[in-house]
Protein backbone atom coordinates (compact mmCIF):
# COMPACT_ATOMS: atom_id res chain seq x y z
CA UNK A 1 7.23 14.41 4.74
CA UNK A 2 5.39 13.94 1.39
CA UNK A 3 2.99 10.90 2.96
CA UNK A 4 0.68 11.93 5.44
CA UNK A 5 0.71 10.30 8.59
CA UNK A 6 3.26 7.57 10.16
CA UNK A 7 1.26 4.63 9.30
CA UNK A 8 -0.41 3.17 6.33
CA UNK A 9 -2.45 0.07 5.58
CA UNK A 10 -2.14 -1.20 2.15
CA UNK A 11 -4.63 -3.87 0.29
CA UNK A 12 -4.26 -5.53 -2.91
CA UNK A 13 -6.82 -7.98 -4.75
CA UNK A 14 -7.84 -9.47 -7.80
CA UNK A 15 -11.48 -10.09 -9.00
CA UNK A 16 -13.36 -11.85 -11.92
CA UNK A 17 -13.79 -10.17 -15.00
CA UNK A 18 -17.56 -10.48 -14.69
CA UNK A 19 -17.44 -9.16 -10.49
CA UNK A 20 -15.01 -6.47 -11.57
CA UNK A 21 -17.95 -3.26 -12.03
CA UNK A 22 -19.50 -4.35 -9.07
CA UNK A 23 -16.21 -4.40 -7.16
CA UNK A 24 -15.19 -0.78 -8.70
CA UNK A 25 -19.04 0.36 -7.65
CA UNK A 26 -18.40 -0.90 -4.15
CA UNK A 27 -14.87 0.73 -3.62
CA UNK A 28 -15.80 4.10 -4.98
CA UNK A 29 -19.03 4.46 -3.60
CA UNK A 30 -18.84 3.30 -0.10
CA UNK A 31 -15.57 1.59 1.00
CA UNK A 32 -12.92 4.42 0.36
CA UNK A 33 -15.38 6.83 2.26
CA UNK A 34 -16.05 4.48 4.89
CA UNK A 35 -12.51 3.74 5.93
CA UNK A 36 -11.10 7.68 5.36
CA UNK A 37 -14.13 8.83 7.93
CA UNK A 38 -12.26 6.44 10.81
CA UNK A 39 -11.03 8.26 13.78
CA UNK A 40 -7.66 8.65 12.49
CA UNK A 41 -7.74 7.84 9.08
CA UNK A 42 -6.39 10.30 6.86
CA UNK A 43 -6.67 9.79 3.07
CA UNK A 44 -6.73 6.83 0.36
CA UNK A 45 -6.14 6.40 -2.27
CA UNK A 46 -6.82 3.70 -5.53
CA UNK A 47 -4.38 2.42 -8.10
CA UNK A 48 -4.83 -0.31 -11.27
CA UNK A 49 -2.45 -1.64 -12.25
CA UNK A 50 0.12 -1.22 -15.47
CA UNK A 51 1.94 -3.64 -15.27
CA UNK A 52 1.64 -5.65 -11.63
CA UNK A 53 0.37 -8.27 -9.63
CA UNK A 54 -2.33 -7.91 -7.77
CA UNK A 55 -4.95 -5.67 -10.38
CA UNK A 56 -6.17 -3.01 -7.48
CA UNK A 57 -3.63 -1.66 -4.80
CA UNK A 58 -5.43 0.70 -2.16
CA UNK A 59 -2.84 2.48 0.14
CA UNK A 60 -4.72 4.18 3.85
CA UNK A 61 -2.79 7.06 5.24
CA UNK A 62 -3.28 7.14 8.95
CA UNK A 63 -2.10 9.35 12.21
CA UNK A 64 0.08 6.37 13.38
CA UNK A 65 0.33 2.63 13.05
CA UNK A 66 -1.74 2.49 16.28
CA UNK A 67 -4.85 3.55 14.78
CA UNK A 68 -4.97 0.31 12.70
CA UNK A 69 -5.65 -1.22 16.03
CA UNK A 70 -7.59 1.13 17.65
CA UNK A 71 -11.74 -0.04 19.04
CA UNK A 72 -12.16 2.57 16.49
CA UNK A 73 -11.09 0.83 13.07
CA UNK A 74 -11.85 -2.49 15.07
CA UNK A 75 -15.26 -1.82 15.37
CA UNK A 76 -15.88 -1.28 11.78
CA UNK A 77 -13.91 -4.78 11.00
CA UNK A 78 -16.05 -6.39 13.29
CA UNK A 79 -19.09 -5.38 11.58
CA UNK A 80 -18.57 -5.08 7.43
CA UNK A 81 -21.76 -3.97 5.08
CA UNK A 82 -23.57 -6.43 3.77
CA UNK A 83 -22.32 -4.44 0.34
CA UNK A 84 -18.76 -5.68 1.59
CA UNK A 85 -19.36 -9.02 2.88
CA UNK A 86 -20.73 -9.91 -1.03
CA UNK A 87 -17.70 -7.93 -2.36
CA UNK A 88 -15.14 -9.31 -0.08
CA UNK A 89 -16.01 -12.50 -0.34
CA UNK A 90 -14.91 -12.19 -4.28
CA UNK A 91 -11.72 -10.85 -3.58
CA UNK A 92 -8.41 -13.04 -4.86
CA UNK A 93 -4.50 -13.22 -4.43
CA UNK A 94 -5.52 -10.97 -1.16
CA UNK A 95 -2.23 -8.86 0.52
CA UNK A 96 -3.16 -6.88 3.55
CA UNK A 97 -0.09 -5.27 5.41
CA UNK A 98 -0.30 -3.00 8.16
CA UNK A 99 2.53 -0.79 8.30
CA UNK A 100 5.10 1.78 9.39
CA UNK A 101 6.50 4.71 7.52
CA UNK A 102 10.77 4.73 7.65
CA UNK A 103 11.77 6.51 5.32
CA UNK A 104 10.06 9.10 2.73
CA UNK A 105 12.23 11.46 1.10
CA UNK A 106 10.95 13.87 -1.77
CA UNK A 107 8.19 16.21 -1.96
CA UNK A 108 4.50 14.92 -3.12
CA UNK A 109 2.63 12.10 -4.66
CA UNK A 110 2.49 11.29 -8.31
CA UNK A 111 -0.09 9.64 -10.50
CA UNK A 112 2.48 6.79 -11.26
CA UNK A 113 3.60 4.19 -8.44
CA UNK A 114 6.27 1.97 -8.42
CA UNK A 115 5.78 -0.93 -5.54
CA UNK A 116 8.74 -3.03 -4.89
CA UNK A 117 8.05 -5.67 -2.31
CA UNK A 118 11.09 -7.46 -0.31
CA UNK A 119 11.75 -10.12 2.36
CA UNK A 120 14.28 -8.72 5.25
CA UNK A 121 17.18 -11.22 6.21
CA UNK A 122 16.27 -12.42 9.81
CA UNK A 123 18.92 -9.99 11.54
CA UNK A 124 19.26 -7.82 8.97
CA UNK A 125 17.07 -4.87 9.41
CA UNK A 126 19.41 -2.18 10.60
CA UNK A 127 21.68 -2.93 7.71
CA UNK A 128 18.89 -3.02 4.96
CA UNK A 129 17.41 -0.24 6.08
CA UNK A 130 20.65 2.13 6.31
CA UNK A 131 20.97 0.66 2.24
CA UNK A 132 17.55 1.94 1.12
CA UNK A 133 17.78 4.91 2.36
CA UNK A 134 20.65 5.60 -0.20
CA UNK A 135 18.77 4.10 -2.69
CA UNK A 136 15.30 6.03 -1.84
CA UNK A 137 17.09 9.61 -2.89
CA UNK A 138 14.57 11.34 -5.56
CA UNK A 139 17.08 13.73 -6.47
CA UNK A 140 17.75 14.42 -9.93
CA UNK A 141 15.93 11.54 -10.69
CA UNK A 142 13.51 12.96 -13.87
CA UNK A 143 9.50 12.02 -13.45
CA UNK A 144 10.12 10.74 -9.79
CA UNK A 145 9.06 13.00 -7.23
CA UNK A 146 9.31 10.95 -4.23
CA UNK A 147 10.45 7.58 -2.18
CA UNK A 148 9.64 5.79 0.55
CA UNK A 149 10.00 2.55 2.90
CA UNK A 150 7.15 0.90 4.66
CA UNK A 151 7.61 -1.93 6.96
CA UNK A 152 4.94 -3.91 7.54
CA UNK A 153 3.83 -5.40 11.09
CA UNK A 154 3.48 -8.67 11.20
CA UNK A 155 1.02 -9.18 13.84
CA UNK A 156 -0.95 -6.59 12.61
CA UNK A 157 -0.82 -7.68 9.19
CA UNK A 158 -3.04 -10.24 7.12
CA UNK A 159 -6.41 -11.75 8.20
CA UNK A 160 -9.17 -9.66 9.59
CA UNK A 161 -12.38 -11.07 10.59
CA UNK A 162 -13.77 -9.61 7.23
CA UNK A 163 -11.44 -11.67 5.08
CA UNK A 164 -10.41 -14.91 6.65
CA UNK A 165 -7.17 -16.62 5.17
CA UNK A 166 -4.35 -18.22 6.12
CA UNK A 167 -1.52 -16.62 7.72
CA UNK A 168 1.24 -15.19 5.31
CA UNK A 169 4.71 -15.99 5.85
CA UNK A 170 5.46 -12.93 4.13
CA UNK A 171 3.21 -10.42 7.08
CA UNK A 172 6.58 -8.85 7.90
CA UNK A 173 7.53 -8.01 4.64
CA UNK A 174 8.69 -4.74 3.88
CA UNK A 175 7.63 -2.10 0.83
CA UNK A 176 9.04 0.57 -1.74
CA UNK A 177 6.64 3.16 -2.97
CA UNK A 178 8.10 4.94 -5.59
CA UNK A 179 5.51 8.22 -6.89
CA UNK A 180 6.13 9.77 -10.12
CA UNK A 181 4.37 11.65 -12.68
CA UNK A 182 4.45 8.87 -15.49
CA UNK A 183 4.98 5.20 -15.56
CA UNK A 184 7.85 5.32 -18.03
CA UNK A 185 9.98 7.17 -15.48
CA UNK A 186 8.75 4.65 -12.54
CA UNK A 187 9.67 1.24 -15.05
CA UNK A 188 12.93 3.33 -15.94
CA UNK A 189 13.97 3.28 -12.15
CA UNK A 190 12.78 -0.46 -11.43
CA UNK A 191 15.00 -1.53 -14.19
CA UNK A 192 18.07 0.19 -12.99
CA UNK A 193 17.63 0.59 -8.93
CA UNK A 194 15.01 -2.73 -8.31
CA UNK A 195 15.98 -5.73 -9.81
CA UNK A 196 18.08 -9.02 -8.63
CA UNK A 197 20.89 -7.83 -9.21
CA UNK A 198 20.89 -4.45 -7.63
CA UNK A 199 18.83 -5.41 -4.82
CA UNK A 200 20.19 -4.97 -0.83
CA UNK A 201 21.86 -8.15 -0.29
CA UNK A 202 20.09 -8.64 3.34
CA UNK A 203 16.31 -9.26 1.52
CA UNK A 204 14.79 -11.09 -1.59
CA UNK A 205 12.48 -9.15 -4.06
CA UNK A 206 9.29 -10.91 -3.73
CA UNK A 207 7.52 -8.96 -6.55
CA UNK A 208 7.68 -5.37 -7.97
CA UNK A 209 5.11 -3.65 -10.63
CA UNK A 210 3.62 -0.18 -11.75
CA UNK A 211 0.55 0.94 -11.06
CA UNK A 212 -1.37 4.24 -11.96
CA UNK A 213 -3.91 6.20 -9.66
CA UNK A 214 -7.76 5.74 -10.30
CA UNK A 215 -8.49 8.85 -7.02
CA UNK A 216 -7.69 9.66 -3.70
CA UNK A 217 -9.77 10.77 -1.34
CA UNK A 218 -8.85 12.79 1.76
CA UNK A 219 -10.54 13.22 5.06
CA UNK A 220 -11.21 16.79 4.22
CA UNK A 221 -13.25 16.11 0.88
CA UNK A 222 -15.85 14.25 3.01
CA UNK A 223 -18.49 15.60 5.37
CA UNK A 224 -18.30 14.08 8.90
CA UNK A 225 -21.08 13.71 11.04
């Protein structure tokens, strides 16, 4: 399976122009490292965006879904840096979903990602998923390399006690992740597989974009004491 893990947490923000350096400082110095080193944590990895909304997408590779609620990744919720109770505090246009891995078909990750974001039909699920996986098929598809479907957890999903908000009526949305080697191919596919027209009937798009990869960082490339 080309995505490590069964479970993945993904975060996406937006920050002031003038916070933005600080922010970048923050994730790449301590944040990304931080999180990875969790007891079942795998790899992360950080996007910008080409042409999406939020800026900054982060996506955390983990053993299982059950390790984003383990005393483990609790613990380090429950107490945050000072560095990321200044940076946190900045963030805007916050999504946080917790989720599991359905389907991922191909082989790899690519420095383009396509993120397509939909709202299941209440009763739905069996059918919409069956649908994607047809449409998640990577095969002879030129500059993608692989597909997958995330489903988030709703009661996992949203506010931690590092970033308060109000409760999203979208926490059980579900997610595309499309990885390819340019954003040209990724756009190409959004505009002919991802759009209102050729979307599942049993969910609404909520949002879809590009984004490109900034690093990753695997659990591996950091020393563990």
């Amino acid at each position: 399976m080309p995505l490590a893990g069964k479970g993945m947490l993904l975060t996406s923000m937006d920050v002031d122009a003038a916070d933005e350096a600080e922010f970048n400082r923050w994730y790449d110095r301590e944040h990304l490292e931080e999180r990875v080193a969790i007891d079942g944590f795998l790899e992360a990895r950080r996007y910008v965006a080409h042409n999406a909304r939020p800026k900054y997408l982060c996506l955390y590779s983990t053993a299982t879904i059950e390790v984003l609620d383990s005393p483990a990744y609790r613990a380090r919720l429950a107490k945050p840096t000072e560095w990321s109770k200044k940076t946190m505090a900045r963030f805007k246009n916050m999504i946080r979903a917790v989720m599991r891995i359905t389907i991922s078909r191909g082989q790899g990750r690519g420095a383009a990602l396509g993120i397509v974001r939909l709202r299941p039909s209440a009763g739905s699920e069996n059918t919409l998923r069956a649908a994607l996986r047809e449409k998640l098929d990577p095969a002879k598809l030129d500059g993608v390399i692989s597909m997958h479907l995330l489903e988030s957890d709703p009661v996992l999903s949203g506010p931690t006690t590092e970033i308060p908000s109000t409760a999203s009526p979208g926490a059980g949305d579900w997610f595309v992740l499309i990885d390819g080697t340019d954003v040209s191919a990724i756009s190409a596919l959004l505009a002919t597989r991802f759009t209102a027209s050729t979307d599942p009937a049993q969910a609404a798009q909520v949002s879809s974009g590009v984004y490109e990869l900034m690093w990753d960082l695997a659990k591996s490339d950091i020393a563990l004491t």
